[in-house]
C-alpha atoms as a PDB file:
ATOM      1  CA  UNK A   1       7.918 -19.352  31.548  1.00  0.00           C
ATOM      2  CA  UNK A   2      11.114 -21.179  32.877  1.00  0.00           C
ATOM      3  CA  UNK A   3      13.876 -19.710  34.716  1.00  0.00           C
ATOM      4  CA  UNK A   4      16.966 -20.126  32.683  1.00  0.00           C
ATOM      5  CA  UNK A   5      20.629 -20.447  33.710  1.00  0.00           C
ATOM      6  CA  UNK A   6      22.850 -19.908  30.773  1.00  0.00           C
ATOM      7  CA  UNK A   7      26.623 -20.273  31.348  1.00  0.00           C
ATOM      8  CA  UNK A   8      29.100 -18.934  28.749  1.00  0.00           C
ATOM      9  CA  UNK A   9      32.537 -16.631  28.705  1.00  0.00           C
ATOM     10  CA  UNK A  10      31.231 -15.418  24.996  1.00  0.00           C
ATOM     11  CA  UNK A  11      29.474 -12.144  26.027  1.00  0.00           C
ATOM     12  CA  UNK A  12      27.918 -11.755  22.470  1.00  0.00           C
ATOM     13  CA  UNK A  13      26.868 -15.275  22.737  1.00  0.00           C
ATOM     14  CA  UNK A  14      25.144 -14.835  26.110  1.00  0.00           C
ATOM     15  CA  UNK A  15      23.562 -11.378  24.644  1.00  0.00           C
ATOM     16  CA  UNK A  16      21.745 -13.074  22.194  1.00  0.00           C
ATOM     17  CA  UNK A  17      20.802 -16.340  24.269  1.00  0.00           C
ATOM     18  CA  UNK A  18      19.593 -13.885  26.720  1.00  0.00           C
ATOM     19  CA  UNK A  19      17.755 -11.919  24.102  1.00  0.00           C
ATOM     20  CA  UNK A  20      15.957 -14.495  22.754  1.00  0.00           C
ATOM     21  CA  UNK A  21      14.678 -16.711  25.377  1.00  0.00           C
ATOM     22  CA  UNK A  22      13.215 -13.123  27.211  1.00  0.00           C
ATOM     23  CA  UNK A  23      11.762 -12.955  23.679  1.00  0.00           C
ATOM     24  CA  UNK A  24      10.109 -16.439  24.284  1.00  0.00           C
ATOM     25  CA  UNK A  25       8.966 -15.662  28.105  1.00  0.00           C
ATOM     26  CA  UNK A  26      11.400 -17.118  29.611  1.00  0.00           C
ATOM     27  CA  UNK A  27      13.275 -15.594  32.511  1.00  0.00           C
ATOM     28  CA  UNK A  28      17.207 -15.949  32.181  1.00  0.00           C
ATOM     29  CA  UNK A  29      20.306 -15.578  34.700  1.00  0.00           C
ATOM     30  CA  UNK A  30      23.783 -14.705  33.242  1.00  0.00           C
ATOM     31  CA  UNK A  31      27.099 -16.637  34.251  1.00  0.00           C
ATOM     32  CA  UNK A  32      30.602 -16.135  32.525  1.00  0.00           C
ATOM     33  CA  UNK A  33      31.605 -19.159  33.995  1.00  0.00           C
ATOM     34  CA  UNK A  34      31.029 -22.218  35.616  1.00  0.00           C
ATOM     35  CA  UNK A  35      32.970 -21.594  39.036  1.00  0.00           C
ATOM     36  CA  UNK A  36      29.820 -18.696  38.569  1.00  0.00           C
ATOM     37  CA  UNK A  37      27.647 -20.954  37.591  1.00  0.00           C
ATOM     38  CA  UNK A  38      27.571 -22.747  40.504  1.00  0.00           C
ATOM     39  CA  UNK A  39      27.758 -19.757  43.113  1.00  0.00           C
ATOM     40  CA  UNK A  40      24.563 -19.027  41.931  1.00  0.00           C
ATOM     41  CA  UNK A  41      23.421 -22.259  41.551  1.00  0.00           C
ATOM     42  CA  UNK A  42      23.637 -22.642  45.036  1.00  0.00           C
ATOM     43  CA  UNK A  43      21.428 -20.214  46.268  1.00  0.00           C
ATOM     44  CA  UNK A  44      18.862 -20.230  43.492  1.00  0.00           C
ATOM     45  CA  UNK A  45      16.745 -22.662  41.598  1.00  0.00           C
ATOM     46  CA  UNK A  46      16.357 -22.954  37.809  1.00  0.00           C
ATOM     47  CA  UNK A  47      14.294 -25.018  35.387  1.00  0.00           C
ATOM     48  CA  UNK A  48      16.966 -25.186  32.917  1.00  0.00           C
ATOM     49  CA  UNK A  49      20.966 -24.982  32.125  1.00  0.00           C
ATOM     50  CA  UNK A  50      22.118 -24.129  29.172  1.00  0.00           C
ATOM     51  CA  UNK A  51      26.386 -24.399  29.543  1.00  0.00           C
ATOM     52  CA  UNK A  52      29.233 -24.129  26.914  1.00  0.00           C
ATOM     53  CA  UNK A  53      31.517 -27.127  26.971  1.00  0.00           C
ATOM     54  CA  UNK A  54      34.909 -24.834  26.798  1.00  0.00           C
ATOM     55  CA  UNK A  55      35.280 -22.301  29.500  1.00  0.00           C
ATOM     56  CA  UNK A  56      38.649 -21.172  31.109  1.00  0.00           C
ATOM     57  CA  UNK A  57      37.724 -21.126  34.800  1.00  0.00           C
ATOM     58  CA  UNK A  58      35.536 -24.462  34.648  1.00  0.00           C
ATOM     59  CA  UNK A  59      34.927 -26.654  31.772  1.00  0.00           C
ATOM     60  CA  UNK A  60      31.327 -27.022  30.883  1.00  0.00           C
ATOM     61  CA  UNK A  61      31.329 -31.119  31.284  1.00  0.00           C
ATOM     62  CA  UNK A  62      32.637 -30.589  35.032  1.00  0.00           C
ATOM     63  CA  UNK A  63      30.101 -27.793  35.484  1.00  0.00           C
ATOM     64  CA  UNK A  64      27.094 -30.171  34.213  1.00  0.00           C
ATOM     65  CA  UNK A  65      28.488 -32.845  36.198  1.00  0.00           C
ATOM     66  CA  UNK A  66      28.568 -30.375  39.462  1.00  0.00           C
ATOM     67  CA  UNK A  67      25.861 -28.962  39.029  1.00  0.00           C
ATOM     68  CA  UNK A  68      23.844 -32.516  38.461  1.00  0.00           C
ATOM     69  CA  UNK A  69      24.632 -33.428  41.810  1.00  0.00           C
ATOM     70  CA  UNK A  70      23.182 -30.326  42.736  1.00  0.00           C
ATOM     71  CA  UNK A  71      20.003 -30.874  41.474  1.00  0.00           C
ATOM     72  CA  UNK A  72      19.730 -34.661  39.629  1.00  0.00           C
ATOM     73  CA  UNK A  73      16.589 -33.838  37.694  1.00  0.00           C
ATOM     74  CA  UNK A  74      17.715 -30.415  35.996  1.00  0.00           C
ATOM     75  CA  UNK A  75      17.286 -30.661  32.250  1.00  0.00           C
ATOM     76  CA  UNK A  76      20.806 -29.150  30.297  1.00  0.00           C
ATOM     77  CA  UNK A  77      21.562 -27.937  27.398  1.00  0.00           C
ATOM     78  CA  UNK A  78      25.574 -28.444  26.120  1.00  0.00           C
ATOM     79  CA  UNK A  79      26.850 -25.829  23.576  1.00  0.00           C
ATOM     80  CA  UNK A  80      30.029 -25.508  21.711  1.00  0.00           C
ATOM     81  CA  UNK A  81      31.400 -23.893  19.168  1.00  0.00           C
ATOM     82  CA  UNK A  82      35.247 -25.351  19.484  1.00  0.00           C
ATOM     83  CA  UNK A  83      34.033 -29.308  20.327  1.00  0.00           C
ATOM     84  CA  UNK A  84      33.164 -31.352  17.380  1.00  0.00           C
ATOM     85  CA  UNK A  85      29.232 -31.964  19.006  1.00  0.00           C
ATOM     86  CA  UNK A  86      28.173 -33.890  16.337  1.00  0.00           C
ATOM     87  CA  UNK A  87      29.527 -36.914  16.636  1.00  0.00           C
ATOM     88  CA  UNK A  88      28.001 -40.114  18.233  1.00  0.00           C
ATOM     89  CA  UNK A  89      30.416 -40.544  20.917  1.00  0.00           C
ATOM     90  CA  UNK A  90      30.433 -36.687  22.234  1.00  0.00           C
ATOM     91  CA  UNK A  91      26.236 -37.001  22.692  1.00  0.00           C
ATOM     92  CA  UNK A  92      26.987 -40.090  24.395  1.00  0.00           C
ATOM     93  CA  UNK A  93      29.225 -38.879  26.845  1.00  0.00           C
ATOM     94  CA  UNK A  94      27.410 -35.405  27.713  1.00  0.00           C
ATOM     95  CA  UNK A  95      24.450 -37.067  27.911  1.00  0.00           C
ATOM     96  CA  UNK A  96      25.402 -39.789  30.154  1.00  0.00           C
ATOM     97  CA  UNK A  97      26.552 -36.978  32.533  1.00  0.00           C
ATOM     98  CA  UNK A  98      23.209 -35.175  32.406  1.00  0.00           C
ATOM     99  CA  UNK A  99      22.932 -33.559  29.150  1.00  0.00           C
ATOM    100  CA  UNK A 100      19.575 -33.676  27.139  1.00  0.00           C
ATOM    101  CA  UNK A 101      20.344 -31.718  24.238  1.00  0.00           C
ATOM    102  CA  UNK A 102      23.680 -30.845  22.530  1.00  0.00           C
ATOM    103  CA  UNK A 103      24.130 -27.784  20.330  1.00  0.00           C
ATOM    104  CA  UNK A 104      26.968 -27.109  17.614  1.00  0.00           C
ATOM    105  CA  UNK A 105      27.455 -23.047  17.339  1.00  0.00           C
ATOM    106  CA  UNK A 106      26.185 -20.922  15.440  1.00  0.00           C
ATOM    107  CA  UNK A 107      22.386 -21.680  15.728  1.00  0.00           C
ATOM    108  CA  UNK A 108      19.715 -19.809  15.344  1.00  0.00           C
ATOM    109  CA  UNK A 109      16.638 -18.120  17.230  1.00  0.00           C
ATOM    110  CA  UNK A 110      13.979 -20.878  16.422  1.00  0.00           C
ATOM    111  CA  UNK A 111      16.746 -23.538  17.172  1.00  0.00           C
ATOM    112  CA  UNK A 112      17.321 -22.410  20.501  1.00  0.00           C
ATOM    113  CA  UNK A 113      13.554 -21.852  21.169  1.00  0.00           C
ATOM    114  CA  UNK A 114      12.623 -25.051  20.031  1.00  0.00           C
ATOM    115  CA  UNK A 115      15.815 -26.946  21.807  1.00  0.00           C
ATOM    116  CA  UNK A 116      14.667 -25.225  25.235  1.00  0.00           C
ATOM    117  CA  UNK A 117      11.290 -26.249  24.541  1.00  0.00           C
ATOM    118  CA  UNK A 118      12.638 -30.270  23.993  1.00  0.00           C
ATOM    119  CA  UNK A 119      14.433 -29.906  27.169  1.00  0.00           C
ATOM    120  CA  UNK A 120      12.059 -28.325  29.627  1.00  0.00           C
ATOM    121  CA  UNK A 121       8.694 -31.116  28.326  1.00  0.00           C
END
């Protein structure tokens, strides 16, 4: 079971992240943003964040970036539904800042499982 910080301002989308990594075993912490993503950041550990690249308080990228500094060997997860993810130069960038996995919105249940699974081994 990993402890899970998932970081979004879509309430649906964090309902059914949330739903379906407790359905995996996983144990998951909510944030609608990343200026509250990193409150709670620093004051409690996590195996794994999961953040959306477009948020209004604090864009995902800066929130990676912050919270790499944080903690340099935390495995994260980019998502976006409004930033063209596929593309070569995107993974390139998010991943140079920390990223291990990107994901384009919508994606499914086993997608996300097995994503979380690539990031946390």
């Amino acid at each position: 079971m990993a402890r899970i910080l998932v970081v979004d301002d879509d309430k649906l989308f964090l309902q059914f992240v949330r739903d379906t990594l407790n359905n995996g075993g996983h144990q998951v912490v909510e944030a609608s943003g990343g200026m509250k993503a990193m409150e709670i950041m620093e004051s409690e550990a996590f195996d794994l964040l999961i953040v959306d690249v477009v948020m209004p308080d604090k864009g995902g990228i800066e929130t990676m970036i912050d919270a790499h500094a944080l903690s340099h060997e935390l495995p994260i997860i980019m998502v976006s539904g409004k930033v063209p993810t596929n593309t070569e130069a995107f993974r390139r960038l998010v991943q140079k800042f920390g990223a291990r996995e990107v994901l384009s919105k919508p994606f499914d249940e086993a997608t996300l499982l097995s994503t979380v699974d690539d990031a946390l081994s």
